[in-house]
Protein backbone atom coordinates (compact mmCIF):
# COMPACT_ATOMS: atom_id res chain seq x y z
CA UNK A 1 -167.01 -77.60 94.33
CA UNK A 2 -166.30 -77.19 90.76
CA UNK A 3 -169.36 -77.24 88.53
CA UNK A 4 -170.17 -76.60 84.85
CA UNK A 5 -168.88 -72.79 84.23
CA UNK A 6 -167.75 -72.57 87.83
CA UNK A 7 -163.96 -72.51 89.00
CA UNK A 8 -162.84 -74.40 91.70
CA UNK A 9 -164.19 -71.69 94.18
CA UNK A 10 -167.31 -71.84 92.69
CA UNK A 11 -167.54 -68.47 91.04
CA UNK A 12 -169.07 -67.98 87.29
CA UNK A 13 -166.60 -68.04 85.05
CA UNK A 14 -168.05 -66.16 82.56
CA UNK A 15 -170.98 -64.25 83.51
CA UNK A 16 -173.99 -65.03 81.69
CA UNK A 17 -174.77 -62.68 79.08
CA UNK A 18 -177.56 -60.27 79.76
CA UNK A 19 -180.20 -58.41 77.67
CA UNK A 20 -180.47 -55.27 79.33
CA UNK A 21 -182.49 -53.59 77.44
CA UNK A 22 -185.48 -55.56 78.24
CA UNK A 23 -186.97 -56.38 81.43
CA UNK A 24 -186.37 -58.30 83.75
CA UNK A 25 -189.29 -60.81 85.10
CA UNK A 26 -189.20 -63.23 87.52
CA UNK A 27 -186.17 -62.81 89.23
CA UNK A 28 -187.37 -64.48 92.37
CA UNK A 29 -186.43 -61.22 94.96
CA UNK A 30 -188.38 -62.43 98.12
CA UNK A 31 -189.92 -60.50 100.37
CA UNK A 32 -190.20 -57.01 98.86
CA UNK A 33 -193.73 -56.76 98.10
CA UNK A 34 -195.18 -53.14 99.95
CA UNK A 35 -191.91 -52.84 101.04
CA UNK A 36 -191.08 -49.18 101.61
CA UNK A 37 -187.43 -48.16 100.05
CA UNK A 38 -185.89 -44.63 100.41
CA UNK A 39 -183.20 -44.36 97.95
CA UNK A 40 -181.31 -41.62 98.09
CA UNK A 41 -180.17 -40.23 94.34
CA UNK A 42 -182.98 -41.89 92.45
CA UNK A 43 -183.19 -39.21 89.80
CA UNK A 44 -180.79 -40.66 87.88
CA UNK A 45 -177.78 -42.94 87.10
CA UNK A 46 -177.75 -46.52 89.35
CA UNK A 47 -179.91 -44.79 91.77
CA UNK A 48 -182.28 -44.95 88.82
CA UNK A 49 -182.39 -48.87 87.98
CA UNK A 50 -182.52 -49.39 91.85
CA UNK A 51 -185.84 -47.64 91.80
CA UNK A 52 -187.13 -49.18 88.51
CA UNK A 53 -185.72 -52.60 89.77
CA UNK A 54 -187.39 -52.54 93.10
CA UNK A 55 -190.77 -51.31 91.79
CA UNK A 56 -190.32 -53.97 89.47
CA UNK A 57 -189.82 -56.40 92.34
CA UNK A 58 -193.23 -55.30 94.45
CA UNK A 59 -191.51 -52.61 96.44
CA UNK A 60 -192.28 -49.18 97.13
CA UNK A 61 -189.58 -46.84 96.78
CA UNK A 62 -189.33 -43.22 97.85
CA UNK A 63 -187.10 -41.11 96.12
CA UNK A 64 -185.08 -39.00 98.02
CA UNK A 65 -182.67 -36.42 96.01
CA UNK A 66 -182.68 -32.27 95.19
CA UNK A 67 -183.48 -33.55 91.44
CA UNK A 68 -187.56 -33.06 92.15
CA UNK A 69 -188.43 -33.37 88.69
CA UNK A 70 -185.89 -36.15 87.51
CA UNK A 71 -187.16 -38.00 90.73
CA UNK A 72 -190.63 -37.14 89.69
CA UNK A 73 -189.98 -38.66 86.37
CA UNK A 74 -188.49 -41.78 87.23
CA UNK A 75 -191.33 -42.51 90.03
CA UNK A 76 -193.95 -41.81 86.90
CA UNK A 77 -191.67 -44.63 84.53
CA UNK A 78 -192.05 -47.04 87.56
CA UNK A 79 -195.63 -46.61 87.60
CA UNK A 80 -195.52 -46.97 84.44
CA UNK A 81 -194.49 -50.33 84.36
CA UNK A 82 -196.84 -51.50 86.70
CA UNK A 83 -194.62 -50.74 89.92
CA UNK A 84 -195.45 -48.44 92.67
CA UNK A 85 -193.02 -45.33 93.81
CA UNK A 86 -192.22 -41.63 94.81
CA UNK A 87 -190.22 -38.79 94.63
CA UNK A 88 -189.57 -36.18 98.17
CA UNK A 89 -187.32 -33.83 97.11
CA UNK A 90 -184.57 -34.08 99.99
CA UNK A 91 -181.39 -32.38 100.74
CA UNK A 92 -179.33 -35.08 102.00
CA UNK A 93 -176.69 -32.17 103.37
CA UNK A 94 -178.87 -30.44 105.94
CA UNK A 95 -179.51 -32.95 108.40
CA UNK A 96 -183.03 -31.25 109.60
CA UNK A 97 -184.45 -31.56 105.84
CA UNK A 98 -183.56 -35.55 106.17
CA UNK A 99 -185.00 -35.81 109.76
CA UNK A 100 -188.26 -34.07 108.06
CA UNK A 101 -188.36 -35.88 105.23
CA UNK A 102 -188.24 -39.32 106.83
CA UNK A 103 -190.55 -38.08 109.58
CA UNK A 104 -193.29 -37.14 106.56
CA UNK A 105 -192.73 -40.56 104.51
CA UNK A 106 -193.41 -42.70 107.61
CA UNK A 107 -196.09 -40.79 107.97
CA UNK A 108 -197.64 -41.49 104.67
CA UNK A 109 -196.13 -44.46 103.56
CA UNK A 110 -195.87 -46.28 106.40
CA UNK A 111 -192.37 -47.43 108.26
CA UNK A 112 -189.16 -47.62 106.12
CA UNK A 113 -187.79 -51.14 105.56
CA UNK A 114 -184.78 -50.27 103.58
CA UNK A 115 -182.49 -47.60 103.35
CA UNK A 116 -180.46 -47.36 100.28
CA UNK A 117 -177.80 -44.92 100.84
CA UNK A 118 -176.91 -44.40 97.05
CA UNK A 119 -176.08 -40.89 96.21
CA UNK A 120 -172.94 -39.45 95.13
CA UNK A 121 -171.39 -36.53 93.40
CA UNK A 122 -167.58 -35.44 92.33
CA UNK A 123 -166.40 -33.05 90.17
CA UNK A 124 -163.18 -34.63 88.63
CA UNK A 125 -160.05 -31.26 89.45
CA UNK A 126 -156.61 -31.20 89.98
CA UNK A 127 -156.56 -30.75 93.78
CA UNK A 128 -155.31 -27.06 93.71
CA UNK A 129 -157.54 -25.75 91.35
CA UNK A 130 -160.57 -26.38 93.84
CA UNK A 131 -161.36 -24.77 97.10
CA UNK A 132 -162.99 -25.19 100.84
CA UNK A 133 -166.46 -24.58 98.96
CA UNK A 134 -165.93 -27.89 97.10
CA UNK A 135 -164.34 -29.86 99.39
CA UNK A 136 -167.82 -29.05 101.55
CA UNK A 137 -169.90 -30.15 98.93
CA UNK A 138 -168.19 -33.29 98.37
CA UNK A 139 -167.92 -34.35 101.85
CA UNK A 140 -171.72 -33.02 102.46
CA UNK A 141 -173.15 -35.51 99.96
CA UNK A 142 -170.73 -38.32 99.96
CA UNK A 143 -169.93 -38.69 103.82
CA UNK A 144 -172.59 -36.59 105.80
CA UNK A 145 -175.15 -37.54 103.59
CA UNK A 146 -175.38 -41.18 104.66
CA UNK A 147 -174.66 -40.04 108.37
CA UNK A 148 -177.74 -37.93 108.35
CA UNK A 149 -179.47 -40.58 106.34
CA UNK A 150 -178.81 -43.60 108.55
CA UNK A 151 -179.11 -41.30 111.99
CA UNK A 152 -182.78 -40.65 111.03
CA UNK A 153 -183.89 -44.11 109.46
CA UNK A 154 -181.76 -46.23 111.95
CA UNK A 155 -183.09 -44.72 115.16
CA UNK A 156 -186.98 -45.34 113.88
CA UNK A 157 -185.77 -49.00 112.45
CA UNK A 158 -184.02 -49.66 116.38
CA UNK A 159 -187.16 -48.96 117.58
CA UNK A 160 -189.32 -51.19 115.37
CA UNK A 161 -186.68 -54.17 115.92
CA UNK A 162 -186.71 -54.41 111.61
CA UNK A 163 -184.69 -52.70 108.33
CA UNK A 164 -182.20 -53.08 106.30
CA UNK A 165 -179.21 -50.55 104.89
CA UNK A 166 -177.71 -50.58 101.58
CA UNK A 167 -174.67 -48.56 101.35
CA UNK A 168 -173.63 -47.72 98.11
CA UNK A 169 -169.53 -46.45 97.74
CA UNK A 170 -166.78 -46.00 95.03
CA UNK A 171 -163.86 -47.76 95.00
CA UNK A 172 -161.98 -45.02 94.59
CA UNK A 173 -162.12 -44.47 98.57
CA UNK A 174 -159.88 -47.31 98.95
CA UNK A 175 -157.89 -47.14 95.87
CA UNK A 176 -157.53 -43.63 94.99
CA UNK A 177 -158.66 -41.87 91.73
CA UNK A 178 -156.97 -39.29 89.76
CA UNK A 179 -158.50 -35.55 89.76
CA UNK A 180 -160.69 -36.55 92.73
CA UNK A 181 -158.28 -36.27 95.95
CA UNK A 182 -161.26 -35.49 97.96
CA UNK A 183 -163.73 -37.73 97.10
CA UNK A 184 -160.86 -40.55 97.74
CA UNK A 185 -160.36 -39.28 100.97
């Protein structure tokens, strides 16, 4: 059904022009208030406005990333602003420092309600110029990461019978991207 500034799917047709550089009230996200949030790579970059955004929104996120002071920071800007949050520095790599860290935020945040599997990292290289060191760090944040991640929220959000995961990916995974054969992969 075709509408003003919607084609015949329905989609926008032109996005409506935002102002991001102020912010954003009343967007009407239901049912976040005292939520509890882990996002993983909240120090910076997207993983960053998720945090702001959802503190904005009533949530509580937690902070999970080897950046302690950039998460430190951006949990202080979204208490700032009148939000709640938290930084745990967390190594999503090693599997036992994710089953620990979720382990200590249930304990003294209460259960997790959303997992937002958001970090990432890539080094853009011309495939021979890098080595099994690389390829291991790649693959240890981008793809084990998220396993470790979702292993130890998912088996405590089974249990409860609630949650919700977020899974944040590049495209390049299904389209390719130059310099960054193993980050496609």
């Amino acid at each position: 059904m075709a509408g003003e500034g919607l084609d015949a799917r329905g989609f926008i047709r032109h996005p409506p022009k935002v102002d991001l550089s102020q912010k954003q009230t009343g967007s009407g996200m239901r049912g976040l208030k005292d939520r509890i949030a882990v996002v993983t790579g909240g120090a910076s970059g997207i993983g960053r406005a998720i945090v702001l955004r959802l503190a904005d929104e009533g949530a509580r996120p937690v902070i999970f990333d080897i950046d302690e002071p950039g998460a430190a920071a951006v949990a202080k800007q979204a208490v700032a602003n009148g939000g709640k949050a938290s930084a745990r520095r967390c190594d999503i790599t090693d599997f036992a420092a994710v089953e620990a860290a979720v382990a200590a935020t249930e304990e003294e945040t209460g259960p997790i309600d959303f997992l937002v599997n958001n970090a990432g990292w890539d080094v853009p290289a011309d495939f021979l110029d890098t080595d099994p060191d690389f390829w291991a760090k790649v693959v240890g944040i981008n793809l084990m990461g998220p396993i470790h991640m979702h292993h130890a929220v998912l088996k405590r959000m089974t249990e409860r019978g609630a949650g919700r995961v977020v899974n944040i990916s590049s495209d390049a995974g299904r389209v390719g991207s130059s310099g960054e054969a193993v980050y496609s992969a």
